[in-house]
N, C-alpha and C. Protein backbone atom coordinates (compact mmCIF):
# COMPACT_ATOMS: atom_id res chain seq x y z
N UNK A 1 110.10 83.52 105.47
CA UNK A 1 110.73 84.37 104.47
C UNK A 1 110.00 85.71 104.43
N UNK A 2 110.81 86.94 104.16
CA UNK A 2 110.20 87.58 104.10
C UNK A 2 109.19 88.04 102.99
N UNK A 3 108.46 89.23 102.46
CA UNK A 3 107.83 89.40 101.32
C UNK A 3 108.52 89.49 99.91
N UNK A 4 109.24 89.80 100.22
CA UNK A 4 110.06 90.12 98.66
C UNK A 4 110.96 88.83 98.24
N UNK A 5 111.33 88.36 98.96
CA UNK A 5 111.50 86.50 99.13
C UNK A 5 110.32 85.70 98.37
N UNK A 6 109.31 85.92 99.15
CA UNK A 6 108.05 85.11 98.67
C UNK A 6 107.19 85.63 97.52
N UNK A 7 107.46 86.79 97.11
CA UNK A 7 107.09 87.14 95.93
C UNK A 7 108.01 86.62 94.67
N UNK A 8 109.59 86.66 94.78
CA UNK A 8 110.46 85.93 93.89
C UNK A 8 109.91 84.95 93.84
N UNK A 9 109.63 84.39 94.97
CA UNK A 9 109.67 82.59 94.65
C UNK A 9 108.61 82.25 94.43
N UNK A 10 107.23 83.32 94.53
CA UNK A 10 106.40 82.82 93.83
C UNK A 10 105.43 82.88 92.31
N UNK A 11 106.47 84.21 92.30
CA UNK A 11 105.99 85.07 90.96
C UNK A 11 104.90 85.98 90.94
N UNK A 12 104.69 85.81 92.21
CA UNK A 12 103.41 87.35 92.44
C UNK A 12 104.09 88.40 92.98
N UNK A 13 103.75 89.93 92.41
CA UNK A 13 104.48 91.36 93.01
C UNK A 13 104.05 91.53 94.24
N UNK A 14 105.30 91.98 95.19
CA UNK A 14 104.69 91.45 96.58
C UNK A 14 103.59 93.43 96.51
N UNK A 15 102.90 93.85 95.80
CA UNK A 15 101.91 94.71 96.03
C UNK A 15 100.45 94.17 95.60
N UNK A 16 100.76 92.97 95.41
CA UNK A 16 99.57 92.11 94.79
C UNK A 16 99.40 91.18 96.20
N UNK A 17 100.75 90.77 96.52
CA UNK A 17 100.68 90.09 97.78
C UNK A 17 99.65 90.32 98.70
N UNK A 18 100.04 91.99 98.86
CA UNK A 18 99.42 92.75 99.95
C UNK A 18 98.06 93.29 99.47
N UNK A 19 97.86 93.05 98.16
CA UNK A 19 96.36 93.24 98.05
C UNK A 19 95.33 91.49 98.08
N UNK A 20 95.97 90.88 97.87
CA UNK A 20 95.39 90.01 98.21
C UNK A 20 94.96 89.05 99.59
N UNK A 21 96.31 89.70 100.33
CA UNK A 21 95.81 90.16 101.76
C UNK A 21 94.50 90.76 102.51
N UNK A 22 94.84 92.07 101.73
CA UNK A 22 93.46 92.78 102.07
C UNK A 22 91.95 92.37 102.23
N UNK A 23 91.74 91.54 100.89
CA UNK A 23 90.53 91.10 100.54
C UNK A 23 90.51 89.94 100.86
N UNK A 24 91.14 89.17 101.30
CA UNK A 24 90.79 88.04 101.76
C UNK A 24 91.54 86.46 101.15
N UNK A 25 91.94 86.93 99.78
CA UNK A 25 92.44 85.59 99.54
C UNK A 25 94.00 84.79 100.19
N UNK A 26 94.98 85.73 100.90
CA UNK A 26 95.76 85.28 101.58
C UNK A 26 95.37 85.58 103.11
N UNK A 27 95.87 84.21 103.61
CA UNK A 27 95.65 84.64 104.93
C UNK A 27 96.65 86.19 105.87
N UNK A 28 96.23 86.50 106.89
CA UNK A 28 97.11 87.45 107.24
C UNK A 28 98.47 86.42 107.71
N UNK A 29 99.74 87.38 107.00
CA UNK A 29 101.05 86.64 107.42
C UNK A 29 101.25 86.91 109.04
N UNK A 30 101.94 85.95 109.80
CA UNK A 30 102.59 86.06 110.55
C UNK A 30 103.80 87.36 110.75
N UNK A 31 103.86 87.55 111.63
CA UNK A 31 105.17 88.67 111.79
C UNK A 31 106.41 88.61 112.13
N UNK A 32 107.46 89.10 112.33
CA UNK A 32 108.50 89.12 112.95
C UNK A 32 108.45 89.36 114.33
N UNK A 33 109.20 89.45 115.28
CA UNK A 33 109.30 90.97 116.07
C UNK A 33 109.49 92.20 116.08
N UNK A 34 110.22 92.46 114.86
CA UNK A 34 110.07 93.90 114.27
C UNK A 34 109.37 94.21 113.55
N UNK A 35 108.30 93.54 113.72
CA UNK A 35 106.86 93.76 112.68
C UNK A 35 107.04 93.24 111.15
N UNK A 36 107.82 92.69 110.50
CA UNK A 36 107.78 92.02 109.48
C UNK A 36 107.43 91.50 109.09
N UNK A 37 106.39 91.17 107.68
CA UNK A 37 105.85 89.78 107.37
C UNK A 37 107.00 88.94 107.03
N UNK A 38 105.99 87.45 107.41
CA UNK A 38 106.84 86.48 107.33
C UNK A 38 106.07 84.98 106.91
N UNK A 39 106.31 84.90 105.70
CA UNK A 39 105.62 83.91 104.94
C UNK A 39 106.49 82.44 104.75
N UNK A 40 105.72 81.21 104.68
CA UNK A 40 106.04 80.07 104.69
C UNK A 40 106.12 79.71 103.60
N UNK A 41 106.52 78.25 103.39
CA UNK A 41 106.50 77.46 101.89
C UNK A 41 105.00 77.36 101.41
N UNK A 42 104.21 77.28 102.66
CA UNK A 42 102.68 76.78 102.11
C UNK A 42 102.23 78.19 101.62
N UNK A 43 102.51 79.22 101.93
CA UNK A 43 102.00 80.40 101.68
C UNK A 43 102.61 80.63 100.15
N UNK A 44 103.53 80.59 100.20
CA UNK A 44 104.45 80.66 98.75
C UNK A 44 103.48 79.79 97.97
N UNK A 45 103.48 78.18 97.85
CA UNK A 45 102.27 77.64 97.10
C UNK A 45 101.47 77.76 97.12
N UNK A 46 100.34 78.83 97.88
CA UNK A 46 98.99 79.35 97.34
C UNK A 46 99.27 80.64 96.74
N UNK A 47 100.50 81.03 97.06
CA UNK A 47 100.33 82.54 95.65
C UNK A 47 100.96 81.58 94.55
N UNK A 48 101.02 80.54 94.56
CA UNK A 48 102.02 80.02 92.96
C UNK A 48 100.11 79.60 92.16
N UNK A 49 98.95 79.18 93.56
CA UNK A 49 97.63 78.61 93.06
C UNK A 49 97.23 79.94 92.56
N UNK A 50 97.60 80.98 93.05
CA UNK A 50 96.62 82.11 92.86
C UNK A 50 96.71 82.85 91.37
N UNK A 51 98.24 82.69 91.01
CA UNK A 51 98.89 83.35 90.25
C UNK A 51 98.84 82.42 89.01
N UNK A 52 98.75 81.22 89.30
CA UNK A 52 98.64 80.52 88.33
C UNK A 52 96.97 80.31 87.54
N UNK A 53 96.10 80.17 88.68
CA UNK A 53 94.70 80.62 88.48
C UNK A 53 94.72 82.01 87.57
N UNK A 54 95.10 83.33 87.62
CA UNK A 54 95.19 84.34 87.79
C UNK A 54 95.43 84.29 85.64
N UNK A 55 96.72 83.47 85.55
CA UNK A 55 97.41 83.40 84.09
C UNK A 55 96.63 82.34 83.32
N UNK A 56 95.26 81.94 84.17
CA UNK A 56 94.91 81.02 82.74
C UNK A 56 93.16 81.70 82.97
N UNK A 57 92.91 83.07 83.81
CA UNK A 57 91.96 83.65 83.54
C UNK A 57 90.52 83.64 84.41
N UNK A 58 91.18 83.10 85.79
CA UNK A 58 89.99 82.70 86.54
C UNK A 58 89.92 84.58 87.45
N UNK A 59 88.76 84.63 87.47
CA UNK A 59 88.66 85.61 88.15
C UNK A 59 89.13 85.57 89.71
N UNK A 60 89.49 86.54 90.46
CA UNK A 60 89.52 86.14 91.85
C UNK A 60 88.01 85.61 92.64
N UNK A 61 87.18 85.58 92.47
CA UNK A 61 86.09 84.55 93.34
C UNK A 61 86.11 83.11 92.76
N UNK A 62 86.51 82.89 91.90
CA UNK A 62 86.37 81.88 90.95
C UNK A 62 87.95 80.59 91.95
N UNK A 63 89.06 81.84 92.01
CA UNK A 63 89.78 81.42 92.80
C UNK A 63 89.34 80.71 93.99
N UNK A 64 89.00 81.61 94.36
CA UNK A 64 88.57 81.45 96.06
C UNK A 64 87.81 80.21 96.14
N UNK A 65 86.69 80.29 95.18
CA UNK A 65 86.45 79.01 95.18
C UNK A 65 86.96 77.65 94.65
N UNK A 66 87.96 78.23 93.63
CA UNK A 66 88.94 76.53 93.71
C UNK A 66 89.46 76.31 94.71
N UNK A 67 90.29 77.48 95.56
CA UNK A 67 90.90 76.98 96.55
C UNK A 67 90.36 76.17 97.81
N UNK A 68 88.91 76.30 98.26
CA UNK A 68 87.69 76.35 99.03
C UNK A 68 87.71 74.62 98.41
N UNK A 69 87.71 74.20 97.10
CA UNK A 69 87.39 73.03 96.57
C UNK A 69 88.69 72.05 96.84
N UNK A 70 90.03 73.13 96.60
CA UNK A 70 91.03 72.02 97.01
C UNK A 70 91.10 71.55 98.66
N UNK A 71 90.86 72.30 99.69
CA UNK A 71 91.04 72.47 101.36
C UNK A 71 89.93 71.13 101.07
N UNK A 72 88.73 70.83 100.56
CA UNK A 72 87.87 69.71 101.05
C UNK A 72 88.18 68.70 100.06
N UNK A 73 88.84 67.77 101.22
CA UNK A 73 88.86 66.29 100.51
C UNK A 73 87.63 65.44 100.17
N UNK A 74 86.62 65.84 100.79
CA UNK A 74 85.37 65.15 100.39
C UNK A 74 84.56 65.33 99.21
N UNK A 75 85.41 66.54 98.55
CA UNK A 75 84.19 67.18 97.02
C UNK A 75 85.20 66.30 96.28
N UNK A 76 84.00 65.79 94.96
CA UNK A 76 84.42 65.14 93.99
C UNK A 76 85.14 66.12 93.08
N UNK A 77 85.89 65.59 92.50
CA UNK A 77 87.07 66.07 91.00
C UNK A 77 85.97 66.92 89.92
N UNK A 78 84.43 66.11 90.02
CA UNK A 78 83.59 66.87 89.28
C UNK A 78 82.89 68.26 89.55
N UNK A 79 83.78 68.58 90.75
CA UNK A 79 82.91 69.82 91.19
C UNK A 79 84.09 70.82 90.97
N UNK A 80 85.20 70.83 90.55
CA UNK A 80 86.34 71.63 90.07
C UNK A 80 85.92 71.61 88.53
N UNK A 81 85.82 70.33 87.59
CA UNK A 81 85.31 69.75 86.59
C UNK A 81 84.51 70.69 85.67
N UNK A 82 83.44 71.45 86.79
CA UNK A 82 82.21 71.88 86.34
C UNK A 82 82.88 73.22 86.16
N UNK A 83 83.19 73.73 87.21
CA UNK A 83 84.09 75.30 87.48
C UNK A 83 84.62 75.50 86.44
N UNK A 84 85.79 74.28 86.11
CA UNK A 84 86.61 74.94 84.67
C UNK A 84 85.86 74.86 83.53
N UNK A 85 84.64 73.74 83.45
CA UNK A 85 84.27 73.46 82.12
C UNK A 85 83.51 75.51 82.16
N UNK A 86 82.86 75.47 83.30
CA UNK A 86 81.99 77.18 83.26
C UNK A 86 83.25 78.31 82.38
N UNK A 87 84.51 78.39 83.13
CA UNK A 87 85.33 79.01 82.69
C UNK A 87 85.89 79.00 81.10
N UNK A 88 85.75 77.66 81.20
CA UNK A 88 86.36 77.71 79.33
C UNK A 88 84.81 77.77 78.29
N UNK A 89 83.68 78.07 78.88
CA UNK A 89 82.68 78.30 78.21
C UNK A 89 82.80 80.45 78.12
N UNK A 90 83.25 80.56 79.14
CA UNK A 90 83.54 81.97 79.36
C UNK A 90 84.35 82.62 78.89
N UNK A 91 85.85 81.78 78.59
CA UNK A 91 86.92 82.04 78.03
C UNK A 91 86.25 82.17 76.60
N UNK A 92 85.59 80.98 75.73
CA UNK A 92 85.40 80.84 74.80
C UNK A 92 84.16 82.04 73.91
N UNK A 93 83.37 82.62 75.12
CA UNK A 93 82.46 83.68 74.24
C UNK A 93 83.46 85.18 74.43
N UNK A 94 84.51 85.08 75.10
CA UNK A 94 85.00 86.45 75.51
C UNK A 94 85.89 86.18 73.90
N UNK A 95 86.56 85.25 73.39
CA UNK A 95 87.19 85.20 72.48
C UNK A 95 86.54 85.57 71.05
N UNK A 96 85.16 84.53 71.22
CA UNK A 96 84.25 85.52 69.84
C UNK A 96 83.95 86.89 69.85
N UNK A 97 83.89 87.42 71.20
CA UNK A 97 83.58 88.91 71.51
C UNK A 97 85.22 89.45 70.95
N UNK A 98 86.47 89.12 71.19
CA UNK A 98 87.18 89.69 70.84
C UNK A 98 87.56 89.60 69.23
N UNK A 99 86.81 88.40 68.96
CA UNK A 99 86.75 88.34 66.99
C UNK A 99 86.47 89.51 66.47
N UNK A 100 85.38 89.32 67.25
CA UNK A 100 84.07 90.52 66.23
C UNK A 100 85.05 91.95 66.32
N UNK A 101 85.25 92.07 67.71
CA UNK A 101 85.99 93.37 67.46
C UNK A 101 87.14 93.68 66.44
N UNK A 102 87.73 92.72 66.68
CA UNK A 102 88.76 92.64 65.57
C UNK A 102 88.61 92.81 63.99
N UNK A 103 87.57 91.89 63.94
CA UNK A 103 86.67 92.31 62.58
C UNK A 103 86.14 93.49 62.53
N UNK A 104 85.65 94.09 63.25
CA UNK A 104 84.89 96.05 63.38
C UNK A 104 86.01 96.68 63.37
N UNK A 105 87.66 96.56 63.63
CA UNK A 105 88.30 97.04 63.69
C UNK A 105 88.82 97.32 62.32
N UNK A 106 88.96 95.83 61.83
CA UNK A 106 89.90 96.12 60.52
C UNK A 106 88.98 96.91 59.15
N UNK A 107 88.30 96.27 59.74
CA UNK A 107 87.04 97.28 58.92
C UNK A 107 86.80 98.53 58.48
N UNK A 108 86.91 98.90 60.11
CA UNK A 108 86.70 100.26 59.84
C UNK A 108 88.57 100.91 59.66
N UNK A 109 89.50 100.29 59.82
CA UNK A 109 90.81 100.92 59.36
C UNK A 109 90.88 100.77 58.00
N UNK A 110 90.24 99.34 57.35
CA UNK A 110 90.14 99.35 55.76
C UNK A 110 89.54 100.77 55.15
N UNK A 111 88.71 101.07 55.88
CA UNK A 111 87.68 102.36 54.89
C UNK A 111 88.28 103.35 55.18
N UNK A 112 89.46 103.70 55.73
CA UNK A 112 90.16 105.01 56.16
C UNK A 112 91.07 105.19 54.78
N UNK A 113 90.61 106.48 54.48
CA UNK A 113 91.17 107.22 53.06
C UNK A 113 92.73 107.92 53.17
N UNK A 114 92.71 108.36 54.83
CA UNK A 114 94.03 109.09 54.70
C UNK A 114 93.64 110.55 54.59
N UNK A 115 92.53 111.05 54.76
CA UNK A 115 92.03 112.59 54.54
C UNK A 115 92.21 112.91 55.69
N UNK A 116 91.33 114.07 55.87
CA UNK A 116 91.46 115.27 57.18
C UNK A 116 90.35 114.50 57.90
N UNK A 117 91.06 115.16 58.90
CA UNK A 117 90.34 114.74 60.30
C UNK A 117 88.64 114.68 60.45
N UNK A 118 87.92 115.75 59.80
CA UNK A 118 86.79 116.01 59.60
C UNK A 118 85.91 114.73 58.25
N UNK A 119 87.29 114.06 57.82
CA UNK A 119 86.53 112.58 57.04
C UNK A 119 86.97 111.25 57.84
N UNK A 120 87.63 111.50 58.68
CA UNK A 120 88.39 109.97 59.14
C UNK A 120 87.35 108.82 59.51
N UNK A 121 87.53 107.70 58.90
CA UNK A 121 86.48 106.42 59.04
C UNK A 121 86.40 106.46 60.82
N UNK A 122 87.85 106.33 61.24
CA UNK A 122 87.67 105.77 62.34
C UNK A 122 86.60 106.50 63.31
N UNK A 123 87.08 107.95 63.53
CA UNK A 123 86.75 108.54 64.65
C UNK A 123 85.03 108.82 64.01
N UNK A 124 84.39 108.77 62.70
CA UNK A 124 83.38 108.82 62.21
C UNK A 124 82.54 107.50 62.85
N UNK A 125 83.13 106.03 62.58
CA UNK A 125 82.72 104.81 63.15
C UNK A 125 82.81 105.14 64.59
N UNK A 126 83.37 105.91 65.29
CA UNK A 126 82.96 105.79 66.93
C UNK A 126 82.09 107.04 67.05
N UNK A 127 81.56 107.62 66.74
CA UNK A 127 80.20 108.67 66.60
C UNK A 127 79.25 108.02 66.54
N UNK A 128 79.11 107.18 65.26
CA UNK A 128 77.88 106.80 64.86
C UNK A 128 77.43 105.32 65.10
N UNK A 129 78.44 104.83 66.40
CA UNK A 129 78.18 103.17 66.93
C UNK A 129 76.88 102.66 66.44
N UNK A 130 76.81 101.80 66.73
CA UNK A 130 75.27 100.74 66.14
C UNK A 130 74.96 101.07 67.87
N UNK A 131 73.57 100.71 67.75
CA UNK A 131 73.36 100.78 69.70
C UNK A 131 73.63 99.67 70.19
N UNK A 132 73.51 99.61 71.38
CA UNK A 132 73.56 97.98 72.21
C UNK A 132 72.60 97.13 71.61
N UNK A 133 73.29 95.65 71.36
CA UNK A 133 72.78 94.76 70.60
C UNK A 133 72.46 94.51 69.13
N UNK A 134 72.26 95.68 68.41
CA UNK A 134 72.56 95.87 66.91
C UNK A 134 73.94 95.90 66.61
N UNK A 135 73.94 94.64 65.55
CA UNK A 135 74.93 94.28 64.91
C UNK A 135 76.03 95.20 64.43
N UNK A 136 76.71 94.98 64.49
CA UNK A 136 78.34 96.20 63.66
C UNK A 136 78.65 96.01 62.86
């Protein structure tokens, strides 16, 4: 099939296709004779792994290495196991990181008066940040 085929059917934009080409996580497609790529069913189900990896937040090396874990039948279930448990420990501090912001956010929109520009909470709160690692 060609690219725009295998991007429908797999739900990746075939310019993602071709960047993931680049770097390594798809293999290079086969061609036509008129120089065309030309992708298979198996190729279609590793952009459905990639893309699906992709929507629940694995980085692309993180990929690479599930995929690396599915190709060997000899690694135990606990060595994927460990990967996701790492990931949802990762997922889970990026989410308190996005609390807090949320909380610094409403915060500082609560203390906004509605005056001139020269009083505004907000753009005042991004002047005078706390430094790295002091609390907000």
């Amino acid at each position: 099939m060609k690219i725009s085929e295998a991007s429908q059917a797999s739900g990746c934009h075939l310019e993602t296709i071709r960047y993931y080409e680049r770097i390594g996580l798809m293999p290079a497609p086969t061609r036509t004779g008129s120089g065309y790529r030309s992708y298979s069913e198996q190729d279609v189900e590793r952009l459905r792994f990639i893309t699906r990896g992709r929507d629940l937040g694995f980085s692309l090396d993180e990929i690479r290495s599930l995929m690396r874990l599915d190709q060997d039948g000899d690694l135990a279930c606990e060595d994927v196991t460990r990967l996701a448990q790492q990931h949802l420990i990762d997922v889970q501090e990026r989410i308190r990181d996005l609390q807090r912001v949320a909380r610094e956010l409403e915060r500082t929109i609560r203390s906004c008066s509605g005056g001139v520009r020269a009083q505004c909470a907000i753009l005042n709160a991004l002047k005078h940040s706390p430094a790295p690692g002091e609390a907000a």
